[in-house]
C-alpha atoms as a PDB file:
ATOM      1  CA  UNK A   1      23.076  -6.181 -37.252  1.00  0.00           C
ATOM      2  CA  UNK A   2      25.226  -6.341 -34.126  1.00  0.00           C
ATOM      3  CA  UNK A   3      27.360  -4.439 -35.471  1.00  0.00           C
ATOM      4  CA  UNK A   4      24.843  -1.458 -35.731  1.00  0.00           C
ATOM      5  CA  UNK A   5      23.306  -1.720 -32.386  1.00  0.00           C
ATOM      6  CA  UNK A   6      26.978  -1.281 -31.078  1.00  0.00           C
ATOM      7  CA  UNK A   7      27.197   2.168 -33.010  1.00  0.00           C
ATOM      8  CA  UNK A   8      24.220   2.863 -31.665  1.00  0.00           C
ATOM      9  CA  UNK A   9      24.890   2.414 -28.165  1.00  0.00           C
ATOM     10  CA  UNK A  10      28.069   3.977 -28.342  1.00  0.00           C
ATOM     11  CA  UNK A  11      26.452   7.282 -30.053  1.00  0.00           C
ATOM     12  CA  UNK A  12      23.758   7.322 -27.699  1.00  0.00           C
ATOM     13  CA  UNK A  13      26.464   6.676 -24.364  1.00  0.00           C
ATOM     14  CA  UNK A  14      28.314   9.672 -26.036  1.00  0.00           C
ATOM     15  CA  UNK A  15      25.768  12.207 -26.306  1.00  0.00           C
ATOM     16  CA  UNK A  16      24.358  11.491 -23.047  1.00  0.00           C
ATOM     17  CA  UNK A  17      27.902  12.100 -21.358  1.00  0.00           C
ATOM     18  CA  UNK A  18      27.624  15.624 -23.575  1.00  0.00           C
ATOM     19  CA  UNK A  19      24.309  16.358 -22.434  1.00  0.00           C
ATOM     20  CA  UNK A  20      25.877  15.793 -18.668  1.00  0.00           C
ATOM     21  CA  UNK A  21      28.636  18.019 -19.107  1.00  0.00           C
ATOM     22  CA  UNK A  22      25.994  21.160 -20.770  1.00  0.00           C
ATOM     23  CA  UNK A  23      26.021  23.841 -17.470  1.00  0.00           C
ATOM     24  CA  UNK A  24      22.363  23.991 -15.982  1.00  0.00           C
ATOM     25  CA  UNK A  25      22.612  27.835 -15.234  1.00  0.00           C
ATOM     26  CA  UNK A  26      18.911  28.801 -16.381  1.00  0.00           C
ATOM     27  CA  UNK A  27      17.623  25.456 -16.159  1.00  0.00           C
ATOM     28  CA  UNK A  28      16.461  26.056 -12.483  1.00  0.00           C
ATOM     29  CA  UNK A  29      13.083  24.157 -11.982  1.00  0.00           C
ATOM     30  CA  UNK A  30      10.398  26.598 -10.823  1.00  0.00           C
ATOM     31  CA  UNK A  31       7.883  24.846  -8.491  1.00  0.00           C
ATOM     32  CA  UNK A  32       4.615  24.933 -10.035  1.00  0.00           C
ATOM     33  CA  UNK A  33       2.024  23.747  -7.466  1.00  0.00           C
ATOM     34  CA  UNK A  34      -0.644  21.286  -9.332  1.00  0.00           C
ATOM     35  CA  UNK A  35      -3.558  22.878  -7.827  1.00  0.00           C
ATOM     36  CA  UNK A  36      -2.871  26.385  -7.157  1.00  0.00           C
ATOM     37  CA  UNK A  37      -5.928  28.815  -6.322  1.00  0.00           C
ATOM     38  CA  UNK A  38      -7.135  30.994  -9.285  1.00  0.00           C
ATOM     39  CA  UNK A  39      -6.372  34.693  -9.358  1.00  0.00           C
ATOM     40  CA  UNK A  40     -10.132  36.586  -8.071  1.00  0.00           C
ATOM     41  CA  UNK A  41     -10.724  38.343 -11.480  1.00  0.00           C
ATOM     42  CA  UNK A  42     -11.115  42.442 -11.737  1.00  0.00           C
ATOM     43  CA  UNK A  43     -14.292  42.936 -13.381  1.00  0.00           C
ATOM     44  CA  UNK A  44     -15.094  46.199 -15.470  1.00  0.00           C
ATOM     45  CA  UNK A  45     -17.335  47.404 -18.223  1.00  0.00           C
ATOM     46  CA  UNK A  46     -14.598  45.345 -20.903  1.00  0.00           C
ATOM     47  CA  UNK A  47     -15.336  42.043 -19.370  1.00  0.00           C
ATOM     48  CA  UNK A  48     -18.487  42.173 -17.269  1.00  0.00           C
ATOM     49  CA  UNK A  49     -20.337  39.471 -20.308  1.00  0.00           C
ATOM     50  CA  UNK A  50     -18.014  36.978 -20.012  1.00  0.00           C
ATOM     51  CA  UNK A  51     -18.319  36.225 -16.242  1.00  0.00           C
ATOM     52  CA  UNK A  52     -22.009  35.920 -17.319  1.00  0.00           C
ATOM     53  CA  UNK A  53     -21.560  33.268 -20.143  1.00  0.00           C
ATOM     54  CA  UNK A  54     -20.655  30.773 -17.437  1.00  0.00           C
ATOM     55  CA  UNK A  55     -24.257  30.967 -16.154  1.00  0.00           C
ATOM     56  CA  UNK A  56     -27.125  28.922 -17.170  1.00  0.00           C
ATOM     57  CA  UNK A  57     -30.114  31.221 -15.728  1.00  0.00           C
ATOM     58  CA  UNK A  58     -33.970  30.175 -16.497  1.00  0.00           C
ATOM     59  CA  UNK A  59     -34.914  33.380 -16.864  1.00  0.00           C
ATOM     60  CA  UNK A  60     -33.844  35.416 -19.907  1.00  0.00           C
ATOM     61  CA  UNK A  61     -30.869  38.237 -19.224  1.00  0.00           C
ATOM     62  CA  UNK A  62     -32.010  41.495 -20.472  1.00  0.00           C
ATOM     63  CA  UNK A  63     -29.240  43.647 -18.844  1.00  0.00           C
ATOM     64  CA  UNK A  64     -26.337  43.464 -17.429  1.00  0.00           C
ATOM     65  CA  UNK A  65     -24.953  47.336 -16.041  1.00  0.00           C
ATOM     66  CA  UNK A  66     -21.394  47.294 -14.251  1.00  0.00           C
ATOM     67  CA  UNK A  67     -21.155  50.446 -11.787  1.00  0.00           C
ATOM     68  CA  UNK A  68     -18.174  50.100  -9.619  1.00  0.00           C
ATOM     69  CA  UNK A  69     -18.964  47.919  -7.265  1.00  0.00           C
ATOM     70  CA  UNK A  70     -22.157  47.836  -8.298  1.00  0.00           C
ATOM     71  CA  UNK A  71     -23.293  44.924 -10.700  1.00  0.00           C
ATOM     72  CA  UNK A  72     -26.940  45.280 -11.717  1.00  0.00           C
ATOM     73  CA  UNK A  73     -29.033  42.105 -13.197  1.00  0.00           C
ATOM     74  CA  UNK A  74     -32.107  42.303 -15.222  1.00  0.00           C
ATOM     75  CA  UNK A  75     -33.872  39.091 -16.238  1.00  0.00           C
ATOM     76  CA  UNK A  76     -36.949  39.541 -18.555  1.00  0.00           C
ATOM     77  CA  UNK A  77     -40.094  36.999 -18.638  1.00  0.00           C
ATOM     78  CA  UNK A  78     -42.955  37.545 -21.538  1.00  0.00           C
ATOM     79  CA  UNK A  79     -46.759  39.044 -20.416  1.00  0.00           C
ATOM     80  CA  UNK A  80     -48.420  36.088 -19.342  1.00  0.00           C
ATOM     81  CA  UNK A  81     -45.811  33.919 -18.661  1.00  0.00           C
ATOM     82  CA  UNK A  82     -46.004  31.710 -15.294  1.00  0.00           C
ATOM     83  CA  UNK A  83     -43.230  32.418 -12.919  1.00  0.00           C
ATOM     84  CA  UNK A  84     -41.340  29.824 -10.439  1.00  0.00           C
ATOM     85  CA  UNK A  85     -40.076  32.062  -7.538  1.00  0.00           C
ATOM     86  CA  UNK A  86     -37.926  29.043  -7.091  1.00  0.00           C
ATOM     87  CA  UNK A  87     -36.100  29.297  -9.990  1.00  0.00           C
ATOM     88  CA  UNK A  88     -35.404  33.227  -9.469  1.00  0.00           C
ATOM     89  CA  UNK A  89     -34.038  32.313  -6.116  1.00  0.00           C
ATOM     90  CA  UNK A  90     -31.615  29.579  -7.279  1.00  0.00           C
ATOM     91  CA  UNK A  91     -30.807  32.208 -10.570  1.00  0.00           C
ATOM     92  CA  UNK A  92     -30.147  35.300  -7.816  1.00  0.00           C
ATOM     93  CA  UNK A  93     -28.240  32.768  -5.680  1.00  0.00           C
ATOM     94  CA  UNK A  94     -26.160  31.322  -8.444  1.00  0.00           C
ATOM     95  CA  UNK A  95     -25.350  35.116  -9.773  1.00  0.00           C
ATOM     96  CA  UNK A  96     -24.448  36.276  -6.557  1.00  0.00           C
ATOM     97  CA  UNK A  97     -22.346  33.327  -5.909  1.00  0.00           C
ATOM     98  CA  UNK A  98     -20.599  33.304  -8.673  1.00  0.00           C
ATOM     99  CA  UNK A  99     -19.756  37.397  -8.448  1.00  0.00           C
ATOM    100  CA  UNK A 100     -18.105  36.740  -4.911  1.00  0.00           C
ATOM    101  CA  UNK A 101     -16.106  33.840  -5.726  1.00  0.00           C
ATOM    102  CA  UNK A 102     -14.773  35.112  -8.385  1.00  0.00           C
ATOM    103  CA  UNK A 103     -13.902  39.020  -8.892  1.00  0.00           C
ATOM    104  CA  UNK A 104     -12.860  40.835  -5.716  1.00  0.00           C
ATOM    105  CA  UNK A 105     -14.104  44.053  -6.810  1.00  0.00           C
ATOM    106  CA  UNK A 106     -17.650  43.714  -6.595  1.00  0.00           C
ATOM    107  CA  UNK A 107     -19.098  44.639  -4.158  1.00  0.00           C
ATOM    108  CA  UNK A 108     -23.079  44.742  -4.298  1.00  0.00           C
ATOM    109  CA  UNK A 109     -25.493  42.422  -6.966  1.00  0.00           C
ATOM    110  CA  UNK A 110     -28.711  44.142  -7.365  1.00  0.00           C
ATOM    111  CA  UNK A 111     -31.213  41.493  -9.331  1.00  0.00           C
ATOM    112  CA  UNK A 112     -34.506  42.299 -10.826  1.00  0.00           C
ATOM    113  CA  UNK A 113     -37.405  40.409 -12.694  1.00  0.00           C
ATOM    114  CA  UNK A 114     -39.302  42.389 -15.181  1.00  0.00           C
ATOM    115  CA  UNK A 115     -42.594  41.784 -17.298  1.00  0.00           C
ATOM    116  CA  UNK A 116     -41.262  42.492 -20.681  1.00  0.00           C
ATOM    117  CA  UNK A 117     -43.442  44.942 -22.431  1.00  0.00           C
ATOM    118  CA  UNK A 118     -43.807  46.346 -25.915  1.00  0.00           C
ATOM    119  CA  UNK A 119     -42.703  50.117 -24.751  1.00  0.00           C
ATOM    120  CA  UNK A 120     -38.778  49.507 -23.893  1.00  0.00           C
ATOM    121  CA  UNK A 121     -39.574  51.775 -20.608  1.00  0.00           C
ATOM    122  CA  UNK A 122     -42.749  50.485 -19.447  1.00  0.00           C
ATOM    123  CA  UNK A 123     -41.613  46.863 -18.287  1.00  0.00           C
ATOM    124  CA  UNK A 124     -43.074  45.923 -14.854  1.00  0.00           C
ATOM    125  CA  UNK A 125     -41.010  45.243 -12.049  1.00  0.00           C
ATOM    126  CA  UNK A 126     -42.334  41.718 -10.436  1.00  0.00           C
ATOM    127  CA  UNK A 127     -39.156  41.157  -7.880  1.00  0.00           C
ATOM    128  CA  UNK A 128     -36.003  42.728  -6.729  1.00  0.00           C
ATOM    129  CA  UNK A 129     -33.545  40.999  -5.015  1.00  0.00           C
ATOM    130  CA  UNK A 130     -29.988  42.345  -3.716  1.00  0.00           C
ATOM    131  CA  UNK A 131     -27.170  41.579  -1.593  1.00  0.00           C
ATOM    132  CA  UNK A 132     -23.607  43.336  -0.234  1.00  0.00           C
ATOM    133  CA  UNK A 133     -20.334  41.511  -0.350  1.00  0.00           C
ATOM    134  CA  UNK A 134     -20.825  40.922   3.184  1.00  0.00           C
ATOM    135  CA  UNK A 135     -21.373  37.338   3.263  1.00  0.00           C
ATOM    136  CA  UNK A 136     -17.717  36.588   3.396  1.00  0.00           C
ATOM    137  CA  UNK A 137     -17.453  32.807   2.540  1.00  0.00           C
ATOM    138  CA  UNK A 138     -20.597  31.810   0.311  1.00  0.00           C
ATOM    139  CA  UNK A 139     -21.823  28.105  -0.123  1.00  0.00           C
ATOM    140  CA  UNK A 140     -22.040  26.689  -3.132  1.00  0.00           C
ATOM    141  CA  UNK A 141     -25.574  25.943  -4.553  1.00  0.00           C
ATOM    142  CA  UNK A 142     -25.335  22.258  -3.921  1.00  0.00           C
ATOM    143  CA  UNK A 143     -23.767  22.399  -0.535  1.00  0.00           C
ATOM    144  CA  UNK A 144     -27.656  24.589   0.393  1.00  0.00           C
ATOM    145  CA  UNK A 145     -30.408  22.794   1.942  1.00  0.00           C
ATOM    146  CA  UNK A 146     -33.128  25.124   0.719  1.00  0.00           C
ATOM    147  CA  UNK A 147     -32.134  27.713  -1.713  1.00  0.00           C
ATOM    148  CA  UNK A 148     -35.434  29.564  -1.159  1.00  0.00           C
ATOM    149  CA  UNK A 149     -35.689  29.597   2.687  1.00  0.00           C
ATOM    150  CA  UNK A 150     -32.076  30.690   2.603  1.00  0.00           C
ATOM    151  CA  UNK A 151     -32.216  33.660   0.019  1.00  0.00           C
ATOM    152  CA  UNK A 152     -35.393  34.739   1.512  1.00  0.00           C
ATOM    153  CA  UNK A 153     -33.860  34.617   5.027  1.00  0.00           C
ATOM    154  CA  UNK A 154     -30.777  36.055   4.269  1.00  0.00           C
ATOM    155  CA  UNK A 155     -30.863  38.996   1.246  1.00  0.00           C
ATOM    156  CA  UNK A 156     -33.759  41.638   1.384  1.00  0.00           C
ATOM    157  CA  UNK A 157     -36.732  40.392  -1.399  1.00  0.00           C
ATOM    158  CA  UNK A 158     -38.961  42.324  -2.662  1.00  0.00           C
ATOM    159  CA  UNK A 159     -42.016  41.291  -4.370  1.00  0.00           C
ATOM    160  CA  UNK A 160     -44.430  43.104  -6.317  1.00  0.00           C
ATOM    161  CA  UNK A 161     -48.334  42.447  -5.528  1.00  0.00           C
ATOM    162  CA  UNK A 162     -48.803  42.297  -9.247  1.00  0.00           C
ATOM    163  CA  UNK A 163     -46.509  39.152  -9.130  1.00  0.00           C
ATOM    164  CA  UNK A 164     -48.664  37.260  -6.957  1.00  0.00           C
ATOM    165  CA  UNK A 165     -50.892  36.472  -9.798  1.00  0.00           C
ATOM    166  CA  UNK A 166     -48.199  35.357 -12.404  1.00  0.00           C
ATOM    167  CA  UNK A 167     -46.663  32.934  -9.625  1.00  0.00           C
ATOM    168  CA  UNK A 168     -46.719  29.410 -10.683  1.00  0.00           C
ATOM    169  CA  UNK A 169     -48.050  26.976  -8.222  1.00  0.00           C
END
């Protein structure tokens, strides 16, 4: 036995002095910071879905059209359907954020809610929402106060008469 762990030390003494003698030319350590900021992504028609898979929205997407710089946003509710304007502010808001922080080629988000109908070209428009890359430095959704007050405030809104009547209380 102590006979093998002095082989063993000797082998391992000997290739560590041949590891020390191996030139390091192409070893150079590249400094990798930990938390380095993400490249802005370049959105086009290829990958305009998958910014829009990171979304949650509590409306149903019905379309999603890329026009350099142009993003347009449909989000479909059924006939009869109650509507919280609440949750179509905090939807635009979270679309809008998300758009800016993350490409830097678009440059306006134009959001609409449409009454689904049976004829594909007769759906109702009940709001339209839209916004220019203007607002430099967005806030995150949590870091907002009032999501409605500031949307409302901030981006022209648009709201149908007809959507009065389908706005839940």
């Amino acid at each position: 036995m102590p006979r093998q762990l002095l082989v063993a030390i000797v082998v391992s003494t000997f290739l560590a002095l041949m590891l020390s003698l191996v030139p390091r030319t192409g070893w150079e350590r590249t400094v990798v910071p930990t938390f380095k900021p993400s490249r802005p992504i370049q959105l086009s028609e290829r990958n305009v879905l998958d910014l829009f898979t990171l979304l949650t929205p509590h409306y149903k997407m019905k379309r999603i059209k890329w026009e350099n710089p142009s993003v347009y946003v449909d989000f479909a509710v059924k006939p009869g359907e109650k509507v919280n304007t609440s949750h179509v502010y905090h939807d635009f808001y979270q679309l809008t954020y998300e758009l800016f922080t993350r490409t830097d080629n678009v440059g306006h988000v134009y959001f609409r809610l449409l009454e689904e109908s049976d004829q594909p070209k007769e759906s109702k428009l009940l709001m339209a929402i839209q916004t220019t890359g203007t607002h430099s430095h967005p806030k995150p959704i949590a870091e907002l106060d009032d999501v409605d007050s500031y949307v409302t405030s901030t981006f022209p809104v648009r709201i149908e008469p007809y959507f009065y009547e389908r706005i839940s209380p």
